[in-house]
C-alpha atoms as a PDB file:
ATOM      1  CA  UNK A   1     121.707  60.521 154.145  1.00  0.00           C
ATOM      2  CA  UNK A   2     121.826  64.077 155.643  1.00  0.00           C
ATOM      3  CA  UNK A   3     118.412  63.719 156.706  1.00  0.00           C
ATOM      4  CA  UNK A   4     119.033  60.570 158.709  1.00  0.00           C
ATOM      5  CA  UNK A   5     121.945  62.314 159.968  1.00  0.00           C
ATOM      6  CA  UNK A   6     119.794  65.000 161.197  1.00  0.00           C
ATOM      7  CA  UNK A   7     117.589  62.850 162.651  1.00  0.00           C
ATOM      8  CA  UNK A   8     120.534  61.040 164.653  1.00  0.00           C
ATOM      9  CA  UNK A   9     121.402  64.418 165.836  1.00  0.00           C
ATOM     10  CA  UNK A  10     118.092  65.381 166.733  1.00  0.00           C
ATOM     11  CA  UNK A  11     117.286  62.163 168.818  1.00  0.00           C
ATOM     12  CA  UNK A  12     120.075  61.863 170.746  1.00  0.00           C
ATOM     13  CA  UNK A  13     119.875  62.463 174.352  1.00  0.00           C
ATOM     14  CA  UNK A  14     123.172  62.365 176.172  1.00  0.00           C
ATOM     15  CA  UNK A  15     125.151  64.914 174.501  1.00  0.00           C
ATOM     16  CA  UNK A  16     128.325  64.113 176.156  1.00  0.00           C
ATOM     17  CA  UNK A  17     128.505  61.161 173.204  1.00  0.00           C
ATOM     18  CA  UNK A  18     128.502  64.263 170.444  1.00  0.00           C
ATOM     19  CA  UNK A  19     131.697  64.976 168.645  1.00  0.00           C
ATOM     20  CA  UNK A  20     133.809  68.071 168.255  1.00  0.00           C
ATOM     21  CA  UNK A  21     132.310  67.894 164.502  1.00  0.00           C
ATOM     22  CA  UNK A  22     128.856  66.896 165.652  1.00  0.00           C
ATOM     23  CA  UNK A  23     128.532  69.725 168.356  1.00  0.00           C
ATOM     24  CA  UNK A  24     129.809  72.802 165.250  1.00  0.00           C
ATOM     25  CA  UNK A  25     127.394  71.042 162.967  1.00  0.00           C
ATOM     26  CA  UNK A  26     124.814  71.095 165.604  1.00  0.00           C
ATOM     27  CA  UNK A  27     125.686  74.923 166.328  1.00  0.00           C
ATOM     28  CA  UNK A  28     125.910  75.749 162.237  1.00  0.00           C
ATOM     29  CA  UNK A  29     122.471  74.471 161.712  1.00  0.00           C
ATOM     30  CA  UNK A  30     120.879  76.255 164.427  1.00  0.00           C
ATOM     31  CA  UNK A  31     122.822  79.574 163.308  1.00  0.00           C
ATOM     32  CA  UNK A  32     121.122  78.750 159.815  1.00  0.00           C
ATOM     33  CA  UNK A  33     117.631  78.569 161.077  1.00  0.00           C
ATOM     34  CA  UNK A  34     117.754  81.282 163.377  1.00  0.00           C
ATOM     35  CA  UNK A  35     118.817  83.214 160.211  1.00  0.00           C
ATOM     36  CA  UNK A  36     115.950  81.960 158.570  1.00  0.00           C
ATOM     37  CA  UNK A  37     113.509  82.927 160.902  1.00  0.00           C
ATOM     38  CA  UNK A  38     114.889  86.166 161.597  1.00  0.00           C
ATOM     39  CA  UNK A  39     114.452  87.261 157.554  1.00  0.00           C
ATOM     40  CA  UNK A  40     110.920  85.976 157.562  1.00  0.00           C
ATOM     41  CA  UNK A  41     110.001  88.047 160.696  1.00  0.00           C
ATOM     42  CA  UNK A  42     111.542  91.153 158.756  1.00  0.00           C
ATOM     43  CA  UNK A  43     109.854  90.198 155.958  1.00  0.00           C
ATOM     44  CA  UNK A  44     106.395  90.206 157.875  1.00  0.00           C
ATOM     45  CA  UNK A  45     106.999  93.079 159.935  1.00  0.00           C
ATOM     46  CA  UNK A  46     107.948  95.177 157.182  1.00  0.00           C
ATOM     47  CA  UNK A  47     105.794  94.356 154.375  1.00  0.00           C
ATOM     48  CA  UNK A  48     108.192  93.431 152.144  1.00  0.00           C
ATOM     49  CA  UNK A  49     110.152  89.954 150.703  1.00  0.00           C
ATOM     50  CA  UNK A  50     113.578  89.835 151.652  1.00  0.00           C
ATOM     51  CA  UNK A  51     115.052  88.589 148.782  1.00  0.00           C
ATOM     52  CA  UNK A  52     113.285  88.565 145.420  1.00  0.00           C
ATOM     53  CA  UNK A  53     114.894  86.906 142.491  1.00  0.00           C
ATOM     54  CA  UNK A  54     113.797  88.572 139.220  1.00  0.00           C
ATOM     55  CA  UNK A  55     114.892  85.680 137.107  1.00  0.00           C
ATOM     56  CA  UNK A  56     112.118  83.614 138.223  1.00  0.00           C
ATOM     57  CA  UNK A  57     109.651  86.428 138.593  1.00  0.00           C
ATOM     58  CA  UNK A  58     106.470  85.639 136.449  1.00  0.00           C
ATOM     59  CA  UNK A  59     104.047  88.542 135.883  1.00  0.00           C
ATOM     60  CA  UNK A  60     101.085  85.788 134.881  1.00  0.00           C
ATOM     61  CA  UNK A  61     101.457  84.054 138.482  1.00  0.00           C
ATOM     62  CA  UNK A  62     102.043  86.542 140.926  1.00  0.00           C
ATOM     63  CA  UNK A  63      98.925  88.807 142.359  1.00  0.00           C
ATOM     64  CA  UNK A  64      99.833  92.579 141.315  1.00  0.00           C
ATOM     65  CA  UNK A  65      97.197  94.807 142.706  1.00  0.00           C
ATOM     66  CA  UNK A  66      97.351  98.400 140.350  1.00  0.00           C
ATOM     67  CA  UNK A  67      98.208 101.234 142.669  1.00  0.00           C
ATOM     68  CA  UNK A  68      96.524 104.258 140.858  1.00  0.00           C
ATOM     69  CA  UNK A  69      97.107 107.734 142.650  1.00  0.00           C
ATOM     70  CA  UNK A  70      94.958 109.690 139.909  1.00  0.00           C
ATOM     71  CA  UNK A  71      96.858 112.135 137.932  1.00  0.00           C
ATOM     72  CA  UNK A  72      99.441 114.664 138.789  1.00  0.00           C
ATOM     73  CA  UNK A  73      97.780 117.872 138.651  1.00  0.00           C
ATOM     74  CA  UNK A  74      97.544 119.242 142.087  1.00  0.00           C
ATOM     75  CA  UNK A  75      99.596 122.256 142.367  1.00  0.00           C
ATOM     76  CA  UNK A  76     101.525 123.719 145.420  1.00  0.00           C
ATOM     77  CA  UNK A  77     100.457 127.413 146.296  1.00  0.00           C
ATOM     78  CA  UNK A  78     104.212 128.410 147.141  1.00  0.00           C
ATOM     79  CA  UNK A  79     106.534 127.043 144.598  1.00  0.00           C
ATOM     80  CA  UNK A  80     104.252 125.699 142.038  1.00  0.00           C
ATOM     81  CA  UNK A  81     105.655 121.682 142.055  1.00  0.00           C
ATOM     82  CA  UNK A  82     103.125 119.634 140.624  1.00  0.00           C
ATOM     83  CA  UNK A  83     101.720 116.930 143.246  1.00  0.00           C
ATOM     84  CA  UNK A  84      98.617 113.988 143.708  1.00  0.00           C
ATOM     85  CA  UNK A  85      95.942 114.666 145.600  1.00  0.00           C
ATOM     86  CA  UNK A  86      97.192 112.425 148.412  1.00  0.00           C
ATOM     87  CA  UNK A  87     100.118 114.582 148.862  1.00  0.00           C
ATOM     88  CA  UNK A  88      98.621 117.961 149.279  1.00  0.00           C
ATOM     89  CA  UNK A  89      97.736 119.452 152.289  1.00  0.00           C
ATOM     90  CA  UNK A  90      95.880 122.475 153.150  1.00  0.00           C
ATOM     91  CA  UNK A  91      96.288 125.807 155.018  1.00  0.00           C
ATOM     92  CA  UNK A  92      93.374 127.834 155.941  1.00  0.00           C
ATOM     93  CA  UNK A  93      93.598 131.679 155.509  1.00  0.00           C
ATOM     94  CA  UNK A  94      90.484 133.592 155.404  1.00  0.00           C
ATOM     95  CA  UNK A  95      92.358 136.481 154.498  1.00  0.00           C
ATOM     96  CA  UNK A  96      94.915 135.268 151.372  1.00  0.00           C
ATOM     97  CA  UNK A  97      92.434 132.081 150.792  1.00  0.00           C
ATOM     98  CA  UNK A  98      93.282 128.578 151.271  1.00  0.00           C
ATOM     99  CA  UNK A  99      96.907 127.304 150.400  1.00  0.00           C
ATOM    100  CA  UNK A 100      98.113 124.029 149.553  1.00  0.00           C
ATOM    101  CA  UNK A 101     101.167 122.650 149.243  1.00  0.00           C
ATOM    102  CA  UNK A 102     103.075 119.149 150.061  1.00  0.00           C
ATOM    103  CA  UNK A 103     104.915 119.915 152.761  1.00  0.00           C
ATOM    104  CA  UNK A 104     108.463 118.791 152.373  1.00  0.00           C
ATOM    105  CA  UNK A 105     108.047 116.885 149.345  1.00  0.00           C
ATOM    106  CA  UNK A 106     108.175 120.200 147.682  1.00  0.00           C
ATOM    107  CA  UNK A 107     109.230 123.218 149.333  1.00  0.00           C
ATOM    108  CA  UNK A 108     108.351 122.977 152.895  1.00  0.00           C
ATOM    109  CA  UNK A 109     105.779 126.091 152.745  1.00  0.00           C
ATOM    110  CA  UNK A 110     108.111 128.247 150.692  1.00  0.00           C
ATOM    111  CA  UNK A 111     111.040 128.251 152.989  1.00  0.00           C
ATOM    112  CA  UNK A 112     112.992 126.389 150.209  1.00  0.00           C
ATOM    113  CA  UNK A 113     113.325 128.760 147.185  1.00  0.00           C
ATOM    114  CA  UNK A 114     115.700 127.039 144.653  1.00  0.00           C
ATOM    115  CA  UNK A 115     117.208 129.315 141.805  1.00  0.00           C
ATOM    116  CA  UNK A 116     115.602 129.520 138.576  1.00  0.00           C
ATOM    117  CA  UNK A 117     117.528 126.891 136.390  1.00  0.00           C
ATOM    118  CA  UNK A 118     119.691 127.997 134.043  1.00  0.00           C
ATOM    119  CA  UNK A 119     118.629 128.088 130.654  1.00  0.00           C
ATOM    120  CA  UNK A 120     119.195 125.309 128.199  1.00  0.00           C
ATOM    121  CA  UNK A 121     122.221 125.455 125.936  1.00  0.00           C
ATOM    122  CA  UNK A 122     121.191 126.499 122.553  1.00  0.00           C
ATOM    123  CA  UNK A 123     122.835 123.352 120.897  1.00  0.00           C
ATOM    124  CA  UNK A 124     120.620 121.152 122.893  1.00  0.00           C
ATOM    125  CA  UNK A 125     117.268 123.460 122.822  1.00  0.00           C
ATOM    126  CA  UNK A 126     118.136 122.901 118.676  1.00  0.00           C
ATOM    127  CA  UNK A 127     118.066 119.167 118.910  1.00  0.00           C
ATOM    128  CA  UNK A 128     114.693 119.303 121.088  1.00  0.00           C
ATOM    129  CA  UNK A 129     112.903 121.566 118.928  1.00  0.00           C
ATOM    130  CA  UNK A 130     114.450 121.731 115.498  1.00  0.00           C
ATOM    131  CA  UNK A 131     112.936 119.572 112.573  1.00  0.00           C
ATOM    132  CA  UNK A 132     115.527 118.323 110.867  1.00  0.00           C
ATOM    133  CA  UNK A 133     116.165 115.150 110.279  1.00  0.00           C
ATOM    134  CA  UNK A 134     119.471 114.924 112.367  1.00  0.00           C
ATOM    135  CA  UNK A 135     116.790 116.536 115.159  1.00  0.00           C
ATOM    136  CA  UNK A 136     114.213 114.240 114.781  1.00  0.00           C
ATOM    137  CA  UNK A 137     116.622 111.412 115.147  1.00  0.00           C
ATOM    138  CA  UNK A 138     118.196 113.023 118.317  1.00  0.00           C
ATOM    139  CA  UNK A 139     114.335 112.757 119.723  1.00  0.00           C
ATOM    140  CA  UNK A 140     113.932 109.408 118.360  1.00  0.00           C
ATOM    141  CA  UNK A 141     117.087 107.555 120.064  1.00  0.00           C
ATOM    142  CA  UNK A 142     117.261 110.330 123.014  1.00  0.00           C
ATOM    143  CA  UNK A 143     116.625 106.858 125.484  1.00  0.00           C
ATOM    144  CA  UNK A 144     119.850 105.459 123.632  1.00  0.00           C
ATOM    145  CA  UNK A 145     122.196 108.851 124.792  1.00  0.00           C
ATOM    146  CA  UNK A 146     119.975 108.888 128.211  1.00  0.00           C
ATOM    147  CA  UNK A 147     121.370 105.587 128.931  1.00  0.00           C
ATOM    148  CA  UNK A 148     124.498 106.140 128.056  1.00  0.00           C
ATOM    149  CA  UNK A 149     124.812 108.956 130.607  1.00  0.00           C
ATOM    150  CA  UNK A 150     123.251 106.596 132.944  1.00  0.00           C
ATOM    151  CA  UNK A 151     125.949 104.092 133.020  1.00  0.00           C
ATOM    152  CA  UNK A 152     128.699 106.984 133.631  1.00  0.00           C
ATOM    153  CA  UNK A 153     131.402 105.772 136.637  1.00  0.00           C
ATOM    154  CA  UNK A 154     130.586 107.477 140.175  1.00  0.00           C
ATOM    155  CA  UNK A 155     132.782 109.568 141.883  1.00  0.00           C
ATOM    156  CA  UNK A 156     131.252 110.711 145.529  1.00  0.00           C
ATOM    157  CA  UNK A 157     131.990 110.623 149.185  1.00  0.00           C
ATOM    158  CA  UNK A 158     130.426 107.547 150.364  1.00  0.00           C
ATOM    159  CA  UNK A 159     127.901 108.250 153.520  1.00  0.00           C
ATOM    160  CA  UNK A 160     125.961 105.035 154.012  1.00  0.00           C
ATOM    161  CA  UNK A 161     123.979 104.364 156.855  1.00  0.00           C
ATOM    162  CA  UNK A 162     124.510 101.090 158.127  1.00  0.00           C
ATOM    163  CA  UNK A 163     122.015 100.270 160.471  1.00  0.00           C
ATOM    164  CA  UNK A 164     118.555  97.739 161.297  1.00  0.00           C
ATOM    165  CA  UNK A 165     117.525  96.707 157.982  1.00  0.00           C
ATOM    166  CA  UNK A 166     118.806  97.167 154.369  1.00  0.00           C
ATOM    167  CA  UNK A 167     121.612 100.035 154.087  1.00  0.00           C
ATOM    168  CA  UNK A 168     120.593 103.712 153.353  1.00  0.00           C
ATOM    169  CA  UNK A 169     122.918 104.689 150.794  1.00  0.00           C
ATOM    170  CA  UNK A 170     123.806 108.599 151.377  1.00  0.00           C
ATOM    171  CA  UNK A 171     126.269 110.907 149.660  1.00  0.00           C
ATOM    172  CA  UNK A 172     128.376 113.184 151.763  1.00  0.00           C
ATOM    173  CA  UNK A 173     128.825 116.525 149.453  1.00  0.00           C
ATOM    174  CA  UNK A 174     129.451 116.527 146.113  1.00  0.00           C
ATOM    175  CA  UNK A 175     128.196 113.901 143.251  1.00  0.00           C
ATOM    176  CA  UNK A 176     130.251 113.750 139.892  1.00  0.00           C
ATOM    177  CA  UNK A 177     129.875 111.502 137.124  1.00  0.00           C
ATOM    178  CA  UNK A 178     132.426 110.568 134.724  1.00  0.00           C
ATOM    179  CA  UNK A 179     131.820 109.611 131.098  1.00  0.00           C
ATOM    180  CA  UNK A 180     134.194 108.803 128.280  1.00  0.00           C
ATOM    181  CA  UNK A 181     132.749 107.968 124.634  1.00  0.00           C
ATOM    182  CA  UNK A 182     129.605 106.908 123.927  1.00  0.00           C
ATOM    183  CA  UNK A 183     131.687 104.034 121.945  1.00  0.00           C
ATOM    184  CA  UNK A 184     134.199 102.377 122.314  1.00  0.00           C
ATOM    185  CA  UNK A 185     138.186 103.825 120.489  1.00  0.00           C
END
């Protein structure tokens, strides 16, 4: 029935017979398809599917093509970050000898030199290295206390981009995360 009504639409010639209703109808549809075609032109332009619904995502159908950039053992000369091989790139110095580094991936040539980290609390270096069994347990279920950290509440100055495309999310300053117990009173 809404296809013959379509059709009606479609075929008719003298518009001044169209309705108030027939002419927003009209105009709806056309803003629907021109919605259409602008996602599938972003989609082909930038590589990527718009939308991608992960309920219906099978593994076993879908062509996945393995994108293997070798191992991680490339080391910047400056700050000693640990890179591919893709990443690196090279200064020549026949002097000092050649020195690689990734740019600002890492340290941008060693004009970025972060502090040394401070060192780990002693309660926690226990639970990572101790053999106990309360330690080994910590090790064992540390993904279990990682996630619970994870799902901490946000607090942050909210800095997003909106723009062409999908929003950048940015943070303006500081990022805090609040976390009650790990269970529930």
């Amino acid at each position: 029935e809404e296809q013959a009504e379509r059709d009606r639409m479609h075929h008719e010639t003298d518009r001044g017979t169209w309705s108030a209703e027939t002419w927003q109808e009209r105009r709806n549809q056309n803003n629907i398809h021109q919605e259409q075609l602008r996602r599938e032109r972003w989609a082909l332009s930038s590589g990527e599917a718009c939308e991608c619904n992960i309920d219906s995502f099978d593994p076993n159908t879908m062509n996945i093509e393995a994108n293997d950039l070798g191992h991680m053992d490339q080391i910047c000369s400056f700050c000693h970050a640990f890179g591919f091989k893709s990443e690196m790139k090279c200064i020549k110095d026949e002097i000092v000898g050649d020195k690689y580094h990734m740019g600002r991936l890492c340290c941008n040539q060693g004009k970025i030199i972060l502090p040394a980290p401070p060192p780990f609390p002693i309660a926690l270096y226990i639970y990572f290295t101790g053999q106990s069994s309360k330690h080994k347990h910590f090790r064992k279920r540390i993904r279990y206390f990682n996630s619970g950290m994870a799902m901490a509440s946000l607090q942050l100055n909210d800095a997003t981009v909106y723009k062409h495309g999908p929003a950048a999310f940015k943070i303006h300053g500081q990022l805090y995360k609040r976390l009650g117990p790990m269970h529930p009173s």
